[in-house]
N, C-alpha and C. Protein backbone atom coordinates (compact mmCIF):
# COMPACT_ATOMS: atom_id res chain seq x y z
N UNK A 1 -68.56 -63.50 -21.43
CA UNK A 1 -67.20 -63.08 -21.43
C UNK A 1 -67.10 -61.77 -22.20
N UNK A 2 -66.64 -60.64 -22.06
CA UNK A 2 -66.27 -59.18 -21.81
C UNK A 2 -64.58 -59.32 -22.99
N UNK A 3 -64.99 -58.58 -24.35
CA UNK A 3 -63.57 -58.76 -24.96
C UNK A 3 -63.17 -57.01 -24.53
N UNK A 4 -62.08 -57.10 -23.63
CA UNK A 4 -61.52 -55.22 -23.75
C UNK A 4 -60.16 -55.31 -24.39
N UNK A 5 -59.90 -54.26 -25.05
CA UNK A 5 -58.66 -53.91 -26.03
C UNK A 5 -57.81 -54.03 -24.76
N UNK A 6 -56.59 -54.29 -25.02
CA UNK A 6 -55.56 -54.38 -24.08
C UNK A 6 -54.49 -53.56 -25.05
N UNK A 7 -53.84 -52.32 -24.56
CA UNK A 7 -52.72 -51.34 -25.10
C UNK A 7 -51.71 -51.92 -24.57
N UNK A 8 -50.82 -52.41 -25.23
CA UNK A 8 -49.12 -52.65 -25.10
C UNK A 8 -48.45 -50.92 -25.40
N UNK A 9 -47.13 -51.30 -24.60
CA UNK A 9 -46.24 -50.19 -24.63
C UNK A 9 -45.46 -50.72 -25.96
N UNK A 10 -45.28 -49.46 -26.81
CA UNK A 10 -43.96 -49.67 -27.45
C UNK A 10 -42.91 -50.50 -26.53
N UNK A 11 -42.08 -51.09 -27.66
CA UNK A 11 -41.01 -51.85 -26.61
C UNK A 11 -40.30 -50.63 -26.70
N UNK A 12 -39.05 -50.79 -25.78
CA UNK A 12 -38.29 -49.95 -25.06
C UNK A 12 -36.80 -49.97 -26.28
N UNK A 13 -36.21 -49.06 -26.12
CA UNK A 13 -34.77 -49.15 -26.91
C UNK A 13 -33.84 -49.17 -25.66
N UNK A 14 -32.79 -49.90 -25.67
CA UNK A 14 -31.86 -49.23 -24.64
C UNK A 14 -30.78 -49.01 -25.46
N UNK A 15 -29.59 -48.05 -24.72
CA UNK A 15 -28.46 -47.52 -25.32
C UNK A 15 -27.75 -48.38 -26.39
N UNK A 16 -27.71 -49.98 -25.82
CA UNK A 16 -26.67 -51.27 -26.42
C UNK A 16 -27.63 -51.51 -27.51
N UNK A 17 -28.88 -50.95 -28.07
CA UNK A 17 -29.41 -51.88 -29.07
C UNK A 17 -29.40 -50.35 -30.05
N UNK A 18 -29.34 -49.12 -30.24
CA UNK A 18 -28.90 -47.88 -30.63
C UNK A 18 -27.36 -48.15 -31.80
N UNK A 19 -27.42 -47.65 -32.63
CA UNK A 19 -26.29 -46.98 -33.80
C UNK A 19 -25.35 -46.43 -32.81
N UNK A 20 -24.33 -46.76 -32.78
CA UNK A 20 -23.53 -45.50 -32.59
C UNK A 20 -23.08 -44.63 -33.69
N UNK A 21 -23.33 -43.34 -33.19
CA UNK A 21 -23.04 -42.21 -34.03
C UNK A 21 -21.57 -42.46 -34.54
N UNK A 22 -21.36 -41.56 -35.49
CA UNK A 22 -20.49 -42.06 -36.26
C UNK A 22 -18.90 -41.19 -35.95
N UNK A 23 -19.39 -39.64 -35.02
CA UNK A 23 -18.83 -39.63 -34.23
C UNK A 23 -18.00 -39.72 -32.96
N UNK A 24 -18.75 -40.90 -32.35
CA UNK A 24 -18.52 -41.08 -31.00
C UNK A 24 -17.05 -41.82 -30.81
N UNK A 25 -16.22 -42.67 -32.08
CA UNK A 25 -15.19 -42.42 -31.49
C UNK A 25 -14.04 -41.47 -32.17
N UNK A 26 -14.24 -40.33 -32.14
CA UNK A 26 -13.30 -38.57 -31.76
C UNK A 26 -12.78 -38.63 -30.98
N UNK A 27 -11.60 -38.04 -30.56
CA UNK A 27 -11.09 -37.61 -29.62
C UNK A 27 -11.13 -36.03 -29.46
N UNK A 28 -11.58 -35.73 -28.40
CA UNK A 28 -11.44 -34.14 -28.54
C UNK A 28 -10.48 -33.19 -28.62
N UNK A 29 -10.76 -31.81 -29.33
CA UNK A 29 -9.45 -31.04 -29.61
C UNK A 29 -8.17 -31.25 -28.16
N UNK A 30 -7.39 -30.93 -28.36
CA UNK A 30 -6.43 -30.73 -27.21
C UNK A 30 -5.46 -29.91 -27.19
N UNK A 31 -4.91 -29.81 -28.80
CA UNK A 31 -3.90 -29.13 -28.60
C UNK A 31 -3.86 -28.39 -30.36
N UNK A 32 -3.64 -27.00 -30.44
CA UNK A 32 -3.23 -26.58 -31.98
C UNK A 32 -1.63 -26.76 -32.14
N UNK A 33 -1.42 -27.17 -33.23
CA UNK A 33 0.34 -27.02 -33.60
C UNK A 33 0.35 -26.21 -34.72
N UNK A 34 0.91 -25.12 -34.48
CA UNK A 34 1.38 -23.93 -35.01
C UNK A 34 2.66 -23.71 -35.97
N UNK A 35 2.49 -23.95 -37.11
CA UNK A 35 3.86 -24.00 -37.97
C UNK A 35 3.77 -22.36 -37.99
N UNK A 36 5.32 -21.96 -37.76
CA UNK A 36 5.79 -20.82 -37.43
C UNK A 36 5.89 -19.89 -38.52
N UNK A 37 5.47 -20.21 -39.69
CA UNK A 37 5.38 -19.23 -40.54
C UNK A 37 3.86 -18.55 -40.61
N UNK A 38 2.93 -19.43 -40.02
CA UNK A 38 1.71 -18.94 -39.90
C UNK A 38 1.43 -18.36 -38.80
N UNK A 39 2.40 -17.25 -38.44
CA UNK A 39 1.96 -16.70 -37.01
C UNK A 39 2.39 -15.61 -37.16
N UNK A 40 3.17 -15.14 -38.39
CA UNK A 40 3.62 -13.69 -38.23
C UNK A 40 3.31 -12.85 -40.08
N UNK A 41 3.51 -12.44 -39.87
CA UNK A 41 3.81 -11.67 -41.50
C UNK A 41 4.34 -9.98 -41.41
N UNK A 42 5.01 -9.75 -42.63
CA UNK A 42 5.92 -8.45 -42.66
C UNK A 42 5.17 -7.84 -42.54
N UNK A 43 5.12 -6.58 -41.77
CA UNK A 43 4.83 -4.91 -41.98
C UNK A 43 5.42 -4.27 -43.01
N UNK A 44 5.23 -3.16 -43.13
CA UNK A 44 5.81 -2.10 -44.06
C UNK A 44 7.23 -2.13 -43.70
N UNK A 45 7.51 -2.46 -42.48
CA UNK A 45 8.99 -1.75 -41.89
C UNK A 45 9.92 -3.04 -42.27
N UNK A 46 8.87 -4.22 -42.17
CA UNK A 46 10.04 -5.01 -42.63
C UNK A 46 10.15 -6.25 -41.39
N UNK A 47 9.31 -5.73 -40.16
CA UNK A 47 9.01 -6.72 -38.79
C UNK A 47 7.91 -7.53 -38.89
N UNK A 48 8.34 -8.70 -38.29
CA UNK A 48 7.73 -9.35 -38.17
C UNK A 48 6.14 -9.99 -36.74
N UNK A 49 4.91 -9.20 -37.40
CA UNK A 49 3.72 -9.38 -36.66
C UNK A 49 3.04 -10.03 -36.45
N UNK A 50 2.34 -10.20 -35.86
CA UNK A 50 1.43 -11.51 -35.42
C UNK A 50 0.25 -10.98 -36.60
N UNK A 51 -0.28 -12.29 -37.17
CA UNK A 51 -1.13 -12.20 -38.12
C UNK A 51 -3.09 -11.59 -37.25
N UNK A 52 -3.13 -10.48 -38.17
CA UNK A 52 -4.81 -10.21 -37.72
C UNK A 52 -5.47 -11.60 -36.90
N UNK A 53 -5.75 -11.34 -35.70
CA UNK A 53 -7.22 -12.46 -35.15
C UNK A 53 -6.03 -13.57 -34.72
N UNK A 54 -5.11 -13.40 -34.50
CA UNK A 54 -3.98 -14.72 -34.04
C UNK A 54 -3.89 -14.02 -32.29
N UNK A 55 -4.18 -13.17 -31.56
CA UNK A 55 -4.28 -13.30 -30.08
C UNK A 55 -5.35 -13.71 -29.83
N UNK A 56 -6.59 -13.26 -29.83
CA UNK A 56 -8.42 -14.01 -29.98
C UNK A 56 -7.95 -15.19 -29.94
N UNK A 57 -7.21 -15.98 -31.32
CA UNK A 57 -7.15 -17.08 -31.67
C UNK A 57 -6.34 -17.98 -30.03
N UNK A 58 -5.31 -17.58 -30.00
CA UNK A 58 -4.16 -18.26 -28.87
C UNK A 58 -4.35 -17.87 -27.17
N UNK A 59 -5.75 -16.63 -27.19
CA UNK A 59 -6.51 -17.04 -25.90
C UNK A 59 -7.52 -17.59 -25.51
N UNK A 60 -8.32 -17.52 -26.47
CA UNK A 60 -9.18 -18.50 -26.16
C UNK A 60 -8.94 -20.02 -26.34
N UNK A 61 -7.68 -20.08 -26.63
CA UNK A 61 -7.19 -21.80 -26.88
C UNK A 61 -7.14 -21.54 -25.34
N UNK A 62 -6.12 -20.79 -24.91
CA UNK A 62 -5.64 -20.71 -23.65
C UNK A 62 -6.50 -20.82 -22.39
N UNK A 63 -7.45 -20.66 -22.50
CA UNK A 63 -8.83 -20.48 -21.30
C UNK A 63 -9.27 -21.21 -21.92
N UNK A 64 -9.70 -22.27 -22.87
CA UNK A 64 -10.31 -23.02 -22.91
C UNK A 64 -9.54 -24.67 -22.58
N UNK A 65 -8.19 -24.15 -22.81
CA UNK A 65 -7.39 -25.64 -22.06
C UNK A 65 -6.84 -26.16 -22.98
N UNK A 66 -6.82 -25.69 -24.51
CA UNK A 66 -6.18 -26.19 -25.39
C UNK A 66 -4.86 -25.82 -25.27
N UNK A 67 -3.81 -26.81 -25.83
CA UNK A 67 -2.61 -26.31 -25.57
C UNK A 67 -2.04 -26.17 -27.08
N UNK A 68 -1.21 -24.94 -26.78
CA UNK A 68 -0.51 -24.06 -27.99
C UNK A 68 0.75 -24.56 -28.13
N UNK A 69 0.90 -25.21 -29.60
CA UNK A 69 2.75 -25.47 -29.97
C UNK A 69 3.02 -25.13 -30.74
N UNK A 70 4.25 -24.50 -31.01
CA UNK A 70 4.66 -24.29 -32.16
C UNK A 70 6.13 -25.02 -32.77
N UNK A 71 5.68 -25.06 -34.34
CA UNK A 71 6.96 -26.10 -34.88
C UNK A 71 7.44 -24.61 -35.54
N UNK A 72 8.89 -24.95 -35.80
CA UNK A 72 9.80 -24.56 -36.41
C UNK A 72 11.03 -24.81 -36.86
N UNK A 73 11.37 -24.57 -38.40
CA UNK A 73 12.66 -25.95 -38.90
C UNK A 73 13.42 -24.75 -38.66
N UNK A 74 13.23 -23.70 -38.09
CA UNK A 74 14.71 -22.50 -37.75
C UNK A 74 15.34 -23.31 -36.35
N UNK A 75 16.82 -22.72 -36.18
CA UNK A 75 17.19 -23.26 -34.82
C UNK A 75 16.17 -22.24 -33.63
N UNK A 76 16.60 -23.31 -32.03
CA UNK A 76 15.87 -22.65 -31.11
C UNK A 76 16.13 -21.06 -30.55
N UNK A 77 17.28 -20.89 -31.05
CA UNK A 77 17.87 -19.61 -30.85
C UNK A 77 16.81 -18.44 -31.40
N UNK A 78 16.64 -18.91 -32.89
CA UNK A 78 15.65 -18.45 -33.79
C UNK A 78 14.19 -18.46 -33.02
N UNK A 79 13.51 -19.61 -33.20
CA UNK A 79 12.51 -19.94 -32.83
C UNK A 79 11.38 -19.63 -31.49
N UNK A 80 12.64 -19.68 -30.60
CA UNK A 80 11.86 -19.19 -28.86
C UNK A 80 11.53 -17.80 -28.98
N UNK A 81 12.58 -17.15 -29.36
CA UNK A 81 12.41 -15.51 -29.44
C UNK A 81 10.79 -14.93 -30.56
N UNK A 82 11.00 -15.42 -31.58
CA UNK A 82 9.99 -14.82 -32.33
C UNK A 82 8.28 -15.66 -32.19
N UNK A 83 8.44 -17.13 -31.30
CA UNK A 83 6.99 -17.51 -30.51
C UNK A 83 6.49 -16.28 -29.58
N UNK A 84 7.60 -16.33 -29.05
CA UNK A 84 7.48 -15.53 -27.77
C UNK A 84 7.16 -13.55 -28.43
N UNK A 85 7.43 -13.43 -29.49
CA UNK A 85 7.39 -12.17 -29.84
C UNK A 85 5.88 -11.84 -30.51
N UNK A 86 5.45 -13.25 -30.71
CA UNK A 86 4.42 -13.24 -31.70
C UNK A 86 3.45 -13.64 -31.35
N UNK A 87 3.64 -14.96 -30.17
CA UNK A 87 2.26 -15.09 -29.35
C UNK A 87 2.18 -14.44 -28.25
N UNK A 88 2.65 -14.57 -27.53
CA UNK A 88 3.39 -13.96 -26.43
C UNK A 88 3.85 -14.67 -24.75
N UNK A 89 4.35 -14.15 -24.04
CA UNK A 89 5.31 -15.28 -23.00
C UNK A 89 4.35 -15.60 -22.27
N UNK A 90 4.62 -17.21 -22.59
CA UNK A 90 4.43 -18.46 -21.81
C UNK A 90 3.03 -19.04 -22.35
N UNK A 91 2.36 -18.48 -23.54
CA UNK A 91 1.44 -19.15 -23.87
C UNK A 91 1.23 -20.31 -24.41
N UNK A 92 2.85 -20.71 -24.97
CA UNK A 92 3.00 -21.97 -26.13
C UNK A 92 3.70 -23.36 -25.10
N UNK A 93 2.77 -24.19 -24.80
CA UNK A 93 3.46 -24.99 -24.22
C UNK A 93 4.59 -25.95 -24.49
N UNK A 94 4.93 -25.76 -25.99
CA UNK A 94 6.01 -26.32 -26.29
C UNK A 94 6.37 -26.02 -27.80
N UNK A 95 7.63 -25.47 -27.75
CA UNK A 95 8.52 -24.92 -28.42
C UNK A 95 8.85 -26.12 -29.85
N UNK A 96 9.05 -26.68 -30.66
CA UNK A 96 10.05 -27.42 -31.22
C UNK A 96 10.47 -27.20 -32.43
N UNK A 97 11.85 -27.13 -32.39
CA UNK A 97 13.11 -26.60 -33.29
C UNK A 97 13.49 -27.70 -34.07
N UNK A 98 14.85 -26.99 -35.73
CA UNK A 98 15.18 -28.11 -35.82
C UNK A 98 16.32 -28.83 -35.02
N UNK A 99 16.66 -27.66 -34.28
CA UNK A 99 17.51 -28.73 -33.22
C UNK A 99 17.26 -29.38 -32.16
N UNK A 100 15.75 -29.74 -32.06
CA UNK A 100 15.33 -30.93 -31.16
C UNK A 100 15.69 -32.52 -31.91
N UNK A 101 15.67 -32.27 -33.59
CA UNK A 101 15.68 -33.88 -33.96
C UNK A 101 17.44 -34.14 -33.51
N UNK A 102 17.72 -35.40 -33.35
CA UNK A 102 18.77 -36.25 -32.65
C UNK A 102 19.35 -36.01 -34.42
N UNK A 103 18.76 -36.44 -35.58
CA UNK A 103 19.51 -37.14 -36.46
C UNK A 103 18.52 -36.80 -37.51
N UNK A 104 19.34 -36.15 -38.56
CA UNK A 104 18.31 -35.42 -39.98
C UNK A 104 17.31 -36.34 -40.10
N UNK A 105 16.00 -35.90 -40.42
CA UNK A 105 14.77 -36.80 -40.39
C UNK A 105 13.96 -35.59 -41.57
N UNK A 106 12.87 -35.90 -41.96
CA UNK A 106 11.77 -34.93 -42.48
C UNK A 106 11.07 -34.15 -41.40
N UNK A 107 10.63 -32.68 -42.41
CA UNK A 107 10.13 -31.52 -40.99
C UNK A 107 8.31 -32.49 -40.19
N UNK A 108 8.20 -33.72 -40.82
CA UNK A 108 7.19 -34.14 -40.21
C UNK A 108 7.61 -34.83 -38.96
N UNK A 109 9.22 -35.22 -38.69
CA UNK A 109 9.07 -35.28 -37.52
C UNK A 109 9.25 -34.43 -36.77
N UNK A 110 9.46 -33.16 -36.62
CA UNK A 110 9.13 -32.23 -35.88
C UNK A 110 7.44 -31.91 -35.53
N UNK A 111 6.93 -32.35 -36.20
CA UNK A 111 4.95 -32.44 -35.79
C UNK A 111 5.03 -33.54 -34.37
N UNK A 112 5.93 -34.76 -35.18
CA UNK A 112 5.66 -35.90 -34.10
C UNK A 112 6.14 -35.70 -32.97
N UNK A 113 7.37 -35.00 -32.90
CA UNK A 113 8.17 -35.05 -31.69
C UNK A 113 7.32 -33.72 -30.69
N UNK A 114 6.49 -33.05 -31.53
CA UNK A 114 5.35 -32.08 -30.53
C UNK A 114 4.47 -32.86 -30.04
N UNK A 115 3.81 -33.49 -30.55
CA UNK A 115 3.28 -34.06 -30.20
C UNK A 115 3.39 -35.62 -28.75
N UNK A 116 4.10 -36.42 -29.18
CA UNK A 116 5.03 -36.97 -28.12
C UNK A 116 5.15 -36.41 -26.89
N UNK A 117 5.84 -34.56 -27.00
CA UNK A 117 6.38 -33.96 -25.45
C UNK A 117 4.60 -33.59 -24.85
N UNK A 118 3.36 -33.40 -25.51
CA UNK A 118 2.44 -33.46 -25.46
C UNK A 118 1.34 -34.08 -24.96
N UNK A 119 1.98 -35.73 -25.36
CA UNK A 119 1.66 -36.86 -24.80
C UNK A 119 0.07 -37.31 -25.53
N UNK A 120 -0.13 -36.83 -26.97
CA UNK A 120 -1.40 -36.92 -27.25
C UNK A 120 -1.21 -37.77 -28.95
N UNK A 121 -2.22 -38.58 -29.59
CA UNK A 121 -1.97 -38.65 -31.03
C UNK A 121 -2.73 -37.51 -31.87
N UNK A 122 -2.39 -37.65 -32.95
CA UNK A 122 -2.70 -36.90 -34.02
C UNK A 122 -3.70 -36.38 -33.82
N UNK A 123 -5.06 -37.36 -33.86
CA UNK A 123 -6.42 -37.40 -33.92
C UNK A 123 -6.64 -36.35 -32.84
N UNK A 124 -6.14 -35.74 -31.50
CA UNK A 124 -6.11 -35.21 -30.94
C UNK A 124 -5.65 -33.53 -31.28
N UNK A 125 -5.12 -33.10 -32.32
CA UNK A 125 -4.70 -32.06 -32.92
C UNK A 125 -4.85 -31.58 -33.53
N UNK A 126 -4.91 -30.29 -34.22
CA UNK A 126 -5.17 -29.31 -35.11
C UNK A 126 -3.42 -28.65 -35.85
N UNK A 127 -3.63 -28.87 -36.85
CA UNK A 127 -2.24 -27.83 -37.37
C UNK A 127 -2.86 -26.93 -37.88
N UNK A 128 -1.63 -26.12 -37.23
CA UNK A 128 -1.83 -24.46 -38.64
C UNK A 128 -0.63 -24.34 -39.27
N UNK A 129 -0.83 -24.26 -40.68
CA UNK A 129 0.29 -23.98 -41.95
C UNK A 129 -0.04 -22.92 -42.43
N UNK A 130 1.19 -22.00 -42.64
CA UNK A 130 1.22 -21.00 -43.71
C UNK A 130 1.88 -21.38 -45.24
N UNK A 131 1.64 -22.11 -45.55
CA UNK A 131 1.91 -22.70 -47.00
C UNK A 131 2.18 -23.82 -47.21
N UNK A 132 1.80 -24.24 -48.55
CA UNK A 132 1.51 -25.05 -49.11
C UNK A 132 2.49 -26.25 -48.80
N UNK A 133 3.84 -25.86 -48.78
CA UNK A 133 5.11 -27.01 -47.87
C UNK A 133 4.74 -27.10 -46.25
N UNK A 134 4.27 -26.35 -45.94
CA UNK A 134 3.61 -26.93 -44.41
C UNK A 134 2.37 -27.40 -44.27
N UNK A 135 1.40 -27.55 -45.30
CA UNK A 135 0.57 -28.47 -45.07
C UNK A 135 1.11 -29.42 -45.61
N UNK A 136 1.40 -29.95 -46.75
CA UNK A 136 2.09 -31.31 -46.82
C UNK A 136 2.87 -31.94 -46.06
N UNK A 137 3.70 -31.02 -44.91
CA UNK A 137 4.27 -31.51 -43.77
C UNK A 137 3.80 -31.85 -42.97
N UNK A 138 2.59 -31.18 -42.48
CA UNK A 138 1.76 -31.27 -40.86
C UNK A 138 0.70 -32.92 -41.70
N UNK A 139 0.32 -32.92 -43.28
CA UNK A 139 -0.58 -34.23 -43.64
C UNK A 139 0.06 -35.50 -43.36
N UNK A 140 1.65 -35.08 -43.61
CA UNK A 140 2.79 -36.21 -43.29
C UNK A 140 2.45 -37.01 -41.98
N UNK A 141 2.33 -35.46 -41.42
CA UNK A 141 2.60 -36.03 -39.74
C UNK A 141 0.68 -36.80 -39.39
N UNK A 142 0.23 -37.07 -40.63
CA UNK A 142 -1.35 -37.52 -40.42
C UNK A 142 -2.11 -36.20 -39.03
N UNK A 143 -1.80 -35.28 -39.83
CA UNK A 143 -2.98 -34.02 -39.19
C UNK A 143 -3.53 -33.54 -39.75
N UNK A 144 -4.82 -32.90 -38.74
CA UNK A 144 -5.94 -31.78 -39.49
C UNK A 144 -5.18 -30.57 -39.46
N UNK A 145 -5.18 -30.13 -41.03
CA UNK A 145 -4.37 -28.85 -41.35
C UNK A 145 -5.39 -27.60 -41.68
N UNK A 146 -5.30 -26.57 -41.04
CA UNK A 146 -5.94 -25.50 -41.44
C UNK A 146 -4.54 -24.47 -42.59
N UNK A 147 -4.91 -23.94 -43.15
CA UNK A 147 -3.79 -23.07 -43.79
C UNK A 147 -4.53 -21.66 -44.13
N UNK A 148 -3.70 -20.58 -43.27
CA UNK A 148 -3.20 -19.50 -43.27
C UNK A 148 -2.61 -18.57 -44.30
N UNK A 149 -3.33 -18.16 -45.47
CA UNK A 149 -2.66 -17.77 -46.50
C UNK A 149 -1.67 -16.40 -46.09
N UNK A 150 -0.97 -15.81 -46.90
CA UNK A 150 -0.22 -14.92 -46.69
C UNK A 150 -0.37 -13.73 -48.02
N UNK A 151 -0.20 -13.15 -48.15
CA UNK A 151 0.23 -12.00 -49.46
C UNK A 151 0.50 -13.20 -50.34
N UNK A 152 0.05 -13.43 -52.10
CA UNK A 152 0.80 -13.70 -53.23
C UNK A 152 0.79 -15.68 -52.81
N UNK A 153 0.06 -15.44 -51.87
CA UNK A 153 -0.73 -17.14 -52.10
C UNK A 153 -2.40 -17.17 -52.29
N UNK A 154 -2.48 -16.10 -53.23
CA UNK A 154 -4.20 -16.33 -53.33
C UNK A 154 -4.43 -17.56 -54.86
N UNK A 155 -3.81 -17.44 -55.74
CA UNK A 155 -3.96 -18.85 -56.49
C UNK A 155 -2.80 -20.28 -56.10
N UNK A 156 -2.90 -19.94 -55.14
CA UNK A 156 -2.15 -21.48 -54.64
C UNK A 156 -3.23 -22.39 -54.21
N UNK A 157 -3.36 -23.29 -54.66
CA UNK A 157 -3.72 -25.00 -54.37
C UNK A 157 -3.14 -25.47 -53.08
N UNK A 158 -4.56 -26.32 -52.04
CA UNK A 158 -4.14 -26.19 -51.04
C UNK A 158 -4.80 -27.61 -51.25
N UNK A 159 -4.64 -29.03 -51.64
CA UNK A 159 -5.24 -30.10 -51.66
C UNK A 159 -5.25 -30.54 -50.01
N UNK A 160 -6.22 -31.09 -49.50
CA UNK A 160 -6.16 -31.71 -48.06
C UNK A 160 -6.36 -30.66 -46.83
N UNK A 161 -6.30 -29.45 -47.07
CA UNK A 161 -6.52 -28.91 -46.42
C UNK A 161 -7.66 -28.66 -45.50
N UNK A 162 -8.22 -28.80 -44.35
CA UNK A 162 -9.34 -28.86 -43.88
C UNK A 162 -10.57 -27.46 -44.16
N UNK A 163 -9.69 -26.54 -44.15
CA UNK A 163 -9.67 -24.96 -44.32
C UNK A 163 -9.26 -24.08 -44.88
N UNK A 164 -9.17 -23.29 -45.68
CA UNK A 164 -7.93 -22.41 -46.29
C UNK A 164 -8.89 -20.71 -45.55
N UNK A 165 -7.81 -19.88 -45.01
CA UNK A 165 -8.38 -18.61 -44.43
C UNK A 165 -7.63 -17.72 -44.84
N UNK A 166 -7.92 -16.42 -45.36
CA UNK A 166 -6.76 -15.38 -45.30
C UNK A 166 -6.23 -15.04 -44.02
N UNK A 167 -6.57 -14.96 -42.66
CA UNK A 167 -6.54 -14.68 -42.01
C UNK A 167 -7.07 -15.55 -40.72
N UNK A 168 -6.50 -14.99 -39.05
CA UNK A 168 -7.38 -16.19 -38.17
C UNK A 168 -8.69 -15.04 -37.64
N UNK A 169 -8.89 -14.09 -38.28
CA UNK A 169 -9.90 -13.34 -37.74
C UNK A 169 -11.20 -14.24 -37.58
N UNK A 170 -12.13 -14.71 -36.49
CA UNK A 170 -13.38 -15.15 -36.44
C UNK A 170 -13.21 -16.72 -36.50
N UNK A 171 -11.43 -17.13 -36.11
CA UNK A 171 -11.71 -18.53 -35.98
C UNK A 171 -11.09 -18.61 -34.46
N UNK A 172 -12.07 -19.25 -33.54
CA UNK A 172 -11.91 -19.37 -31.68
C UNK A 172 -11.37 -20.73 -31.67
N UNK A 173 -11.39 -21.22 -30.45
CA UNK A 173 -11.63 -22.24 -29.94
C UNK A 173 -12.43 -23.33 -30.47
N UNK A 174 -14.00 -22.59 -30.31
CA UNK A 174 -14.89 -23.73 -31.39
C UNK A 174 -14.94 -23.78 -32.49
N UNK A 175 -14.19 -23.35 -33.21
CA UNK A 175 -14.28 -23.13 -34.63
C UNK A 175 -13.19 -24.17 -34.70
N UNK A 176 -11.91 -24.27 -34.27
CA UNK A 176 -10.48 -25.40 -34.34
C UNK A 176 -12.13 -26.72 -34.21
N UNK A 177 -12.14 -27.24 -32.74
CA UNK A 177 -13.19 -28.21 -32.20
C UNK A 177 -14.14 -28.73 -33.43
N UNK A 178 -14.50 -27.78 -33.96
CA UNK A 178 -15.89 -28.08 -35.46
C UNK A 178 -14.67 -28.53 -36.48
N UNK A 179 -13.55 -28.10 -36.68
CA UNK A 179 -12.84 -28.49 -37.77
C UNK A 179 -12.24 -29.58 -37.72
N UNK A 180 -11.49 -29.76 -36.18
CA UNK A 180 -11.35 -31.25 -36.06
C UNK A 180 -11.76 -32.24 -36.57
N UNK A 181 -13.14 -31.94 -35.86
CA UNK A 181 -14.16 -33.23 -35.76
C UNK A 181 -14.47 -33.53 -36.96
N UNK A 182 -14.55 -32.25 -38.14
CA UNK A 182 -15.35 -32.70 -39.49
C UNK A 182 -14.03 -33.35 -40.44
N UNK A 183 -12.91 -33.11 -39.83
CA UNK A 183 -11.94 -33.84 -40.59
C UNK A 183 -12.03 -35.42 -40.07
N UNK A 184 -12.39 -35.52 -38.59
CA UNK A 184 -12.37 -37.00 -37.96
C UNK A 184 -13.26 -37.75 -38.66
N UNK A 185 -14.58 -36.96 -38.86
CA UNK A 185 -15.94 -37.42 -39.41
C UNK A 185 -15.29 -38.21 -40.72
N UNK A 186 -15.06 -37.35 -41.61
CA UNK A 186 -14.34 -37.66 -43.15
C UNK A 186 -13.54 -38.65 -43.30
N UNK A 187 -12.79 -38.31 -41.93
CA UNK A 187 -11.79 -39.81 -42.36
C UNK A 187 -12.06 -41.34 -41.81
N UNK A 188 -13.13 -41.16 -40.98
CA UNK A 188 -13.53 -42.42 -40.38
C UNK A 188 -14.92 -42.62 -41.55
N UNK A 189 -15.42 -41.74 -42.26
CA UNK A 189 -16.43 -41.87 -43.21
C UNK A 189 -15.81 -42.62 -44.33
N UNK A 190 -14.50 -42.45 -44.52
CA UNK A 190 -13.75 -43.13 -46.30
C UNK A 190 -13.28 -44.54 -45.39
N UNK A 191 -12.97 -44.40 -44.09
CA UNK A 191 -12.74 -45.72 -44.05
C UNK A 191 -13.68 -46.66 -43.97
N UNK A 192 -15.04 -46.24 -43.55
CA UNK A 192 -16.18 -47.31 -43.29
C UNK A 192 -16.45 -47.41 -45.06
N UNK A 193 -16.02 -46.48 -46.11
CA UNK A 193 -16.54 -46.93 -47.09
C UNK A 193 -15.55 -48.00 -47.83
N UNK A 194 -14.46 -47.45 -47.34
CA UNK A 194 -13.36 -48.73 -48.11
C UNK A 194 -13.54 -50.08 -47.52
């Protein structure tokens, strides 16, 4: 009798016996919400401009399928005109004022009620704040907040913030997408630890 080595295969892994990553349940970007003070800042003259790297920023949302909103606690009278002056027409798929709420509420429900005409949750969104009262508003509304500094907010405290930028120069499409996700990461990371 003849002893020959006999080679076994590694056993096999399939997908169901695998970790799931700790990302996998994200939802992907969909939509930025734009608090309206972070979209313009004074000139010399006294008008109000779209901040450096904020068209880059609101076309490539635009060709990439993300949809653009902007909040604002001014009325719509206010509000439509200077989106429209600052991003420019027809890029923002939805407008919301404080005269969309029915009945005085906090400016976080103006996040929700964008969201809602949107049809998406939170986890699905990106905010942009220009100060420190609009990120505590857009955290209200449980969002990823980027914040937009302005002139004479360089020692301001921005707790929770995902980001703090002087500017949107060099932040696209994938740059919102990476920020999302690392806020999704974080917060599904404190909950697996609690």
């Amino acid at each position: 009798m003849y002893l020959t080595s006999r080679r076994t295969r590694p056993a096999r892994t399939f997908w169901w016996d695998r970790a799931r990553p700790l990302d996998a349940d994200l939802s992907p970007l969909r939509a930025v919400l734009f608090d309206a003070e972070a979209l313009g800042e004074l000139d010399r003259d006294g008008d109000r401009v779209p901040r450096s790297g904020l068209d880059d920023l609101v076309m490539s949302l635009f060709v990439a399928g993300v949809w653009v909103a902007v909040i604002s606690t001014d009325s719509r009278d206010v509000a439509q005109p200077q989106a429209r002056h600052l991003l420019g027409e027809g890029l923002a798929e939805t407008i919301v004022s404080a005269d969309d709420l029915t009945q005085p509420a906090s400016n976080a429900e103006l996040y929700r009620l964008a969201l809602w005409e949107l049809g998406i949750g939170a986890e699905s969104a990106l905010a942009v704040a220009g100060s420190a009262r609009g990120l505590r508003t857009a955290a209200a509304a449980d969002l990823a907040t980027v914040v937009v500094t302005g002139p004479g907010s360089a020692d301001t405290a921005f707790p929770g913030a995902v980001q703090v930028r002087d500017g949107y120069d060099g932040l696209l499409v994938d740059g919102c997408r990476e920020l999302c996700r690392r806020w999704g990461v974080a917060r599904l990371s404190c909950r697996a630890a609690s």
